[in-house]
N, C-alpha and C. Protein backbone atom coordinates (compact mmCIF):
# COMPACT_ATOMS: atom_id res chain seq x y z
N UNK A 1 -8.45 5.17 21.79
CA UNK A 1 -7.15 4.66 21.45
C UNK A 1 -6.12 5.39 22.32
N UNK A 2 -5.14 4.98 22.64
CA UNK A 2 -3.97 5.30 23.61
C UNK A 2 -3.38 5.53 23.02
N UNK A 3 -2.18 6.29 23.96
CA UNK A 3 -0.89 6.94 23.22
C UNK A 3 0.45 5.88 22.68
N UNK A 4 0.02 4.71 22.96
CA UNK A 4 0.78 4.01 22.36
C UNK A 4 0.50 2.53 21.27
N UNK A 5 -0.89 2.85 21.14
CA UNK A 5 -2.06 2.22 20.24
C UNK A 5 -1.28 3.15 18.67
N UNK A 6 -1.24 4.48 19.44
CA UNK A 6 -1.07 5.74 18.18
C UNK A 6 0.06 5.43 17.83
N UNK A 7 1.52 5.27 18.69
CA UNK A 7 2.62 5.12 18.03
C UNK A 7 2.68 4.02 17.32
N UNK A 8 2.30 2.79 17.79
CA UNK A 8 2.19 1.57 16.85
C UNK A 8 1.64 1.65 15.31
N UNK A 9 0.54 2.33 15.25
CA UNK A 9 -0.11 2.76 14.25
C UNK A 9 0.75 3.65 13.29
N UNK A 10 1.59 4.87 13.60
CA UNK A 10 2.35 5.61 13.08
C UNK A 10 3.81 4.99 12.75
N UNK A 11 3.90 4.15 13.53
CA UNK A 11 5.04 3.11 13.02
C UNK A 11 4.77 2.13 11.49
N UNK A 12 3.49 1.97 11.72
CA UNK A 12 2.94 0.95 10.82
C UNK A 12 3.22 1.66 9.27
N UNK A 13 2.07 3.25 9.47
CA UNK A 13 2.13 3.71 8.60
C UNK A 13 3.39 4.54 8.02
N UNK A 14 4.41 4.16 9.14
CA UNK A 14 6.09 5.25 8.30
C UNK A 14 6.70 4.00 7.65
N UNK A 15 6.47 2.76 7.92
CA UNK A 15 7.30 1.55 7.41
C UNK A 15 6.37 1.18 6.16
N UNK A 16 4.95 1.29 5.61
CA UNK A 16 4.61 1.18 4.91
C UNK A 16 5.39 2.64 4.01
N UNK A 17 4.96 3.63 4.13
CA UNK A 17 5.65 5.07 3.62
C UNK A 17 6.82 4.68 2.97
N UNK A 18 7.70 4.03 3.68
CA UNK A 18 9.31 3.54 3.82
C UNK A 18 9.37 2.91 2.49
N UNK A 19 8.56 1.84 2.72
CA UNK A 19 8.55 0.76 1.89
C UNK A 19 7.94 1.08 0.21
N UNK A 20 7.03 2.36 0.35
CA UNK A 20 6.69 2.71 -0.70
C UNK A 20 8.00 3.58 -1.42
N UNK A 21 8.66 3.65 -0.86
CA UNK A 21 9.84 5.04 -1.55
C UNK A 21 10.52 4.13 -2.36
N UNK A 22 10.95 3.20 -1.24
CA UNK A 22 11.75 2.53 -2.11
C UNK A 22 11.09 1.80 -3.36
N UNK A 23 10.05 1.69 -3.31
CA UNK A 23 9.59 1.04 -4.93
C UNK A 23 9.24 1.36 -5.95
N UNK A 24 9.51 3.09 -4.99
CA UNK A 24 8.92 4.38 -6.30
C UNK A 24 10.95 4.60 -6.67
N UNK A 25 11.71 4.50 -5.54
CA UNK A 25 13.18 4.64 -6.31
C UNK A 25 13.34 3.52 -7.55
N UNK A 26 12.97 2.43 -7.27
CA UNK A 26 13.17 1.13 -8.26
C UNK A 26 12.29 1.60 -9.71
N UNK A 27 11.26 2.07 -8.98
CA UNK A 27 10.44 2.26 -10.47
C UNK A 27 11.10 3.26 -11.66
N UNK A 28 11.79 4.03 -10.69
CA UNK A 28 12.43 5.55 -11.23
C UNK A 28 13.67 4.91 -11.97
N UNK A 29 14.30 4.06 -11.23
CA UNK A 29 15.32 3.31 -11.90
C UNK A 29 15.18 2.75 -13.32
N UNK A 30 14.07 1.67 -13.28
CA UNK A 30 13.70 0.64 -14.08
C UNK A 30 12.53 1.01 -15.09
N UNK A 31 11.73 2.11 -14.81
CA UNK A 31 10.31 2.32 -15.64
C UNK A 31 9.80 0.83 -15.31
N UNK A 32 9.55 -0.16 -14.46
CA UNK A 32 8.68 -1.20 -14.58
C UNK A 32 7.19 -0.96 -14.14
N UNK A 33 6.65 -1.44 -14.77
CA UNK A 33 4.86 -0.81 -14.17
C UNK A 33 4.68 -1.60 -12.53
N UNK A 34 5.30 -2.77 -12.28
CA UNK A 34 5.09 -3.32 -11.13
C UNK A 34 6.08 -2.67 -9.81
N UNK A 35 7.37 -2.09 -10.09
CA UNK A 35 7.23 -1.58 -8.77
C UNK A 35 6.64 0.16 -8.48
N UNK A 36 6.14 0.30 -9.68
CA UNK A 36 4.91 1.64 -9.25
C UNK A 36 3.51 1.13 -8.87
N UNK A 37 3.42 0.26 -9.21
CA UNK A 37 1.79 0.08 -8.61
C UNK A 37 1.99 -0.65 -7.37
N UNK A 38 2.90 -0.96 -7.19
CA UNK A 38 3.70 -1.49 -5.23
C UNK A 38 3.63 -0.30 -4.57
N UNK A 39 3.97 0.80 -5.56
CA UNK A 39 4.10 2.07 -4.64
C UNK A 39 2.86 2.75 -4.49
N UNK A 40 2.54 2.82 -5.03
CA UNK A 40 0.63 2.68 -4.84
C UNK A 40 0.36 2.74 -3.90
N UNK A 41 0.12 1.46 -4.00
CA UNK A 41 -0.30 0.37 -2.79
C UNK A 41 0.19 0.69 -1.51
N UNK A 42 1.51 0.89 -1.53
CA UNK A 42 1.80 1.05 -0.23
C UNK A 42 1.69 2.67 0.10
N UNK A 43 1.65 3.37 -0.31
CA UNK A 43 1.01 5.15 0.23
C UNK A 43 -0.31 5.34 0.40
N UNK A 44 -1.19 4.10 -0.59
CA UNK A 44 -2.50 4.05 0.27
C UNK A 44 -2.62 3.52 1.05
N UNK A 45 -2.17 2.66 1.41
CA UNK A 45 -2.04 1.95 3.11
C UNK A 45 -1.44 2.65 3.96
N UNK A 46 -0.46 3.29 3.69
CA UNK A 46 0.17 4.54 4.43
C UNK A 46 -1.20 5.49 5.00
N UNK A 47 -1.70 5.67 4.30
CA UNK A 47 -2.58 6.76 4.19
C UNK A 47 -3.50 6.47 5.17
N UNK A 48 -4.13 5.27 4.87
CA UNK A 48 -4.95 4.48 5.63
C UNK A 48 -4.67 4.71 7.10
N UNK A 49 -3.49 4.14 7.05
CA UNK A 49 -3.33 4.53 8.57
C UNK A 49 -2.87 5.30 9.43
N UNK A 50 -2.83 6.14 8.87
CA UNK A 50 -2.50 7.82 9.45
C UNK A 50 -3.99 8.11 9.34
N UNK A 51 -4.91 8.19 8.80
CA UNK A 51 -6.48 8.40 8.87
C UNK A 51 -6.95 7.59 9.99
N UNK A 52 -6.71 6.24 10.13
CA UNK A 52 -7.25 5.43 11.35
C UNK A 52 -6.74 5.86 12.48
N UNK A 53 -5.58 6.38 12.47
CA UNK A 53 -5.05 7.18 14.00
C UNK A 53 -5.47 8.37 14.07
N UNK A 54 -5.83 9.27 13.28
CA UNK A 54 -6.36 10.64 13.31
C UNK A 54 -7.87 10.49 13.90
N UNK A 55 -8.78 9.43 12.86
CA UNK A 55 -9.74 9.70 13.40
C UNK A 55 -9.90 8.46 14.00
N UNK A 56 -11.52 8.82 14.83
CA UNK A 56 -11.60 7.67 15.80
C UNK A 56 -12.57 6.52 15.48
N UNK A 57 -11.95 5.76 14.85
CA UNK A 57 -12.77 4.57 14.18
C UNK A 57 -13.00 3.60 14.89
N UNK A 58 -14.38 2.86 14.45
CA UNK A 58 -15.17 2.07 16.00
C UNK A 58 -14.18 0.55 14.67
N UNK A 59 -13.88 -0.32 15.87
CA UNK A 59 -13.59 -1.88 14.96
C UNK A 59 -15.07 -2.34 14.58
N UNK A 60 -15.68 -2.66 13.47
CA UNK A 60 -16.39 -3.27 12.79
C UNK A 60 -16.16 -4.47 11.92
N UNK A 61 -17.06 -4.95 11.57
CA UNK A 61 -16.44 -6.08 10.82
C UNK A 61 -17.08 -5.17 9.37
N UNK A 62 -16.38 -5.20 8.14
CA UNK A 62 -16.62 -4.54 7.01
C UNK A 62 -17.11 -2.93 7.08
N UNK A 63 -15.88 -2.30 8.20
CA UNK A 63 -15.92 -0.86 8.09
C UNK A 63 -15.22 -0.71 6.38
N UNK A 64 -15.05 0.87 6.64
CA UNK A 64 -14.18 1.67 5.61
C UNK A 64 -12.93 0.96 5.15
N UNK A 65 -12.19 1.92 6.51
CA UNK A 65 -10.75 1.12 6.44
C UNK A 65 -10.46 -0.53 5.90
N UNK A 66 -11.27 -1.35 6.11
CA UNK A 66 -11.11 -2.44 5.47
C UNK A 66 -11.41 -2.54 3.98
N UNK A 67 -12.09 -1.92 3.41
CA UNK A 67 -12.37 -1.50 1.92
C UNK A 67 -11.17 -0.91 1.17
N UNK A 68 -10.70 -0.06 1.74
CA UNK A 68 -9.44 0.76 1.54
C UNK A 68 -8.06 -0.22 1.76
N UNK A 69 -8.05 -1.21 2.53
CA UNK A 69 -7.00 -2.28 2.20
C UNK A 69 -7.62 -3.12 1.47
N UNK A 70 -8.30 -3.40 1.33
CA UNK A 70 -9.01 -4.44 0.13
C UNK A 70 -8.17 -3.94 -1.70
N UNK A 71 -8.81 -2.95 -1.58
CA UNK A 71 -8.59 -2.06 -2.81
C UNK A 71 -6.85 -1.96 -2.77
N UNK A 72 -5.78 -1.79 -1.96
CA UNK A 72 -4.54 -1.37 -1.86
C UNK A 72 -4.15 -3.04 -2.27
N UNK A 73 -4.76 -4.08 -1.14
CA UNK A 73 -3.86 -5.38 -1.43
C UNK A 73 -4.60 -5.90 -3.00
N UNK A 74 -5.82 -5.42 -3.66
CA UNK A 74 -6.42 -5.87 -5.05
C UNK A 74 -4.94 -5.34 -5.99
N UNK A 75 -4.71 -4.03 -5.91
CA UNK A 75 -3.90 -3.76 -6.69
C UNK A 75 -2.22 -4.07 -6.72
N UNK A 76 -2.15 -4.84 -5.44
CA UNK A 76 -0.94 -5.39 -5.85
C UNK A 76 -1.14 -6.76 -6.32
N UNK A 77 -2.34 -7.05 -6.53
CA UNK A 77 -2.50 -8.41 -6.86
C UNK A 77 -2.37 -8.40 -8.44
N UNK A 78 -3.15 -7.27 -8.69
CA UNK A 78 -2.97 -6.59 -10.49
C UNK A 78 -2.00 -6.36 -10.63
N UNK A 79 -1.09 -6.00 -10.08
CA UNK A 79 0.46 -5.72 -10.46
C UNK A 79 1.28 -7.19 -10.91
N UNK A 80 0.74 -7.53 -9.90
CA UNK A 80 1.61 -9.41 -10.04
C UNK A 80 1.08 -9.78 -11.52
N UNK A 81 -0.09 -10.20 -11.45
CA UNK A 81 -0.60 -10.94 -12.16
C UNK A 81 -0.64 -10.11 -14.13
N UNK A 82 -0.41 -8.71 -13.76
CA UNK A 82 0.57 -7.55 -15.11
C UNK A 82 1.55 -8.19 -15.44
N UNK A 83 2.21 -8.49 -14.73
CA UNK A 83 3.96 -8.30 -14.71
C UNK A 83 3.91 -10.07 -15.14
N UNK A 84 2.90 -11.08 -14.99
CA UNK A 84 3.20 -12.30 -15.28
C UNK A 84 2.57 -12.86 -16.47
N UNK A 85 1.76 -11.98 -16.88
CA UNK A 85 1.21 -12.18 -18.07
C UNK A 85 2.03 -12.66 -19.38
N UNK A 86 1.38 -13.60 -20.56
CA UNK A 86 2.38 -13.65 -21.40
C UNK A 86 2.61 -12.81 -22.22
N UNK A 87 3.88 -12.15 -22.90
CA UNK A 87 4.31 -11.51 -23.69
C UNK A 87 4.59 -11.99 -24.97
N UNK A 88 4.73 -11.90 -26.06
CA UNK A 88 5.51 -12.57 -27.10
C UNK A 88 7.15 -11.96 -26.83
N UNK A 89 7.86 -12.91 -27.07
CA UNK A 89 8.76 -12.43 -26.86
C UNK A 89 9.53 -11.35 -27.98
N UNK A 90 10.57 -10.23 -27.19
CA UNK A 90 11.18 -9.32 -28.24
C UNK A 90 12.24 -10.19 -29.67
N UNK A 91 12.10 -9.86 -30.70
CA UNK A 91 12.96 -10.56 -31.54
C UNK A 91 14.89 -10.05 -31.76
């Protein structure tokens, strides 16, 4: 990987980072369970790819790293599908 394979990658993973703060500020705001498990999601993808630039991972089809976004985009799927569930409503 090149030195600018790496910055792309470190870009990827500071705008995911980015994107996680802010949903951990909203959560902090609101207590909602859905924008903490956004934030989740997005620091393990963060994570992800600060690990894929550190180390030197061959492209495969059903490596690691693809397991590890599997699992990050599953749980925002659980978040959605939390947050849309029916409630009874408060009286």
């Amino acid at each position: 990987m090149d030195r600018y394979d790496q910055m792309a990658v470190g870009a990827i993973a500071m705008g995911y980072a980015v994107a996680g703060l802010f949903f951990l500020r909203f959560w902090r705001n609101t207590r909602d369970r859905l924008f903490l498990l956004f934030a989740v999601a997005l620091f393990v993808l963060a994570v992800n790819r600060v690990a894929y630039g550190l180390l030197v991972i061959e492209e495969q089809p059903g490596g690691q790293q693809y397991w590890v976004r599997l699992a990050a985009f599953a749980l925002i799927l659980l978040a959605i599908l939390d947050k849309n569930r029916s409630r009874p409503p408060k009286p």
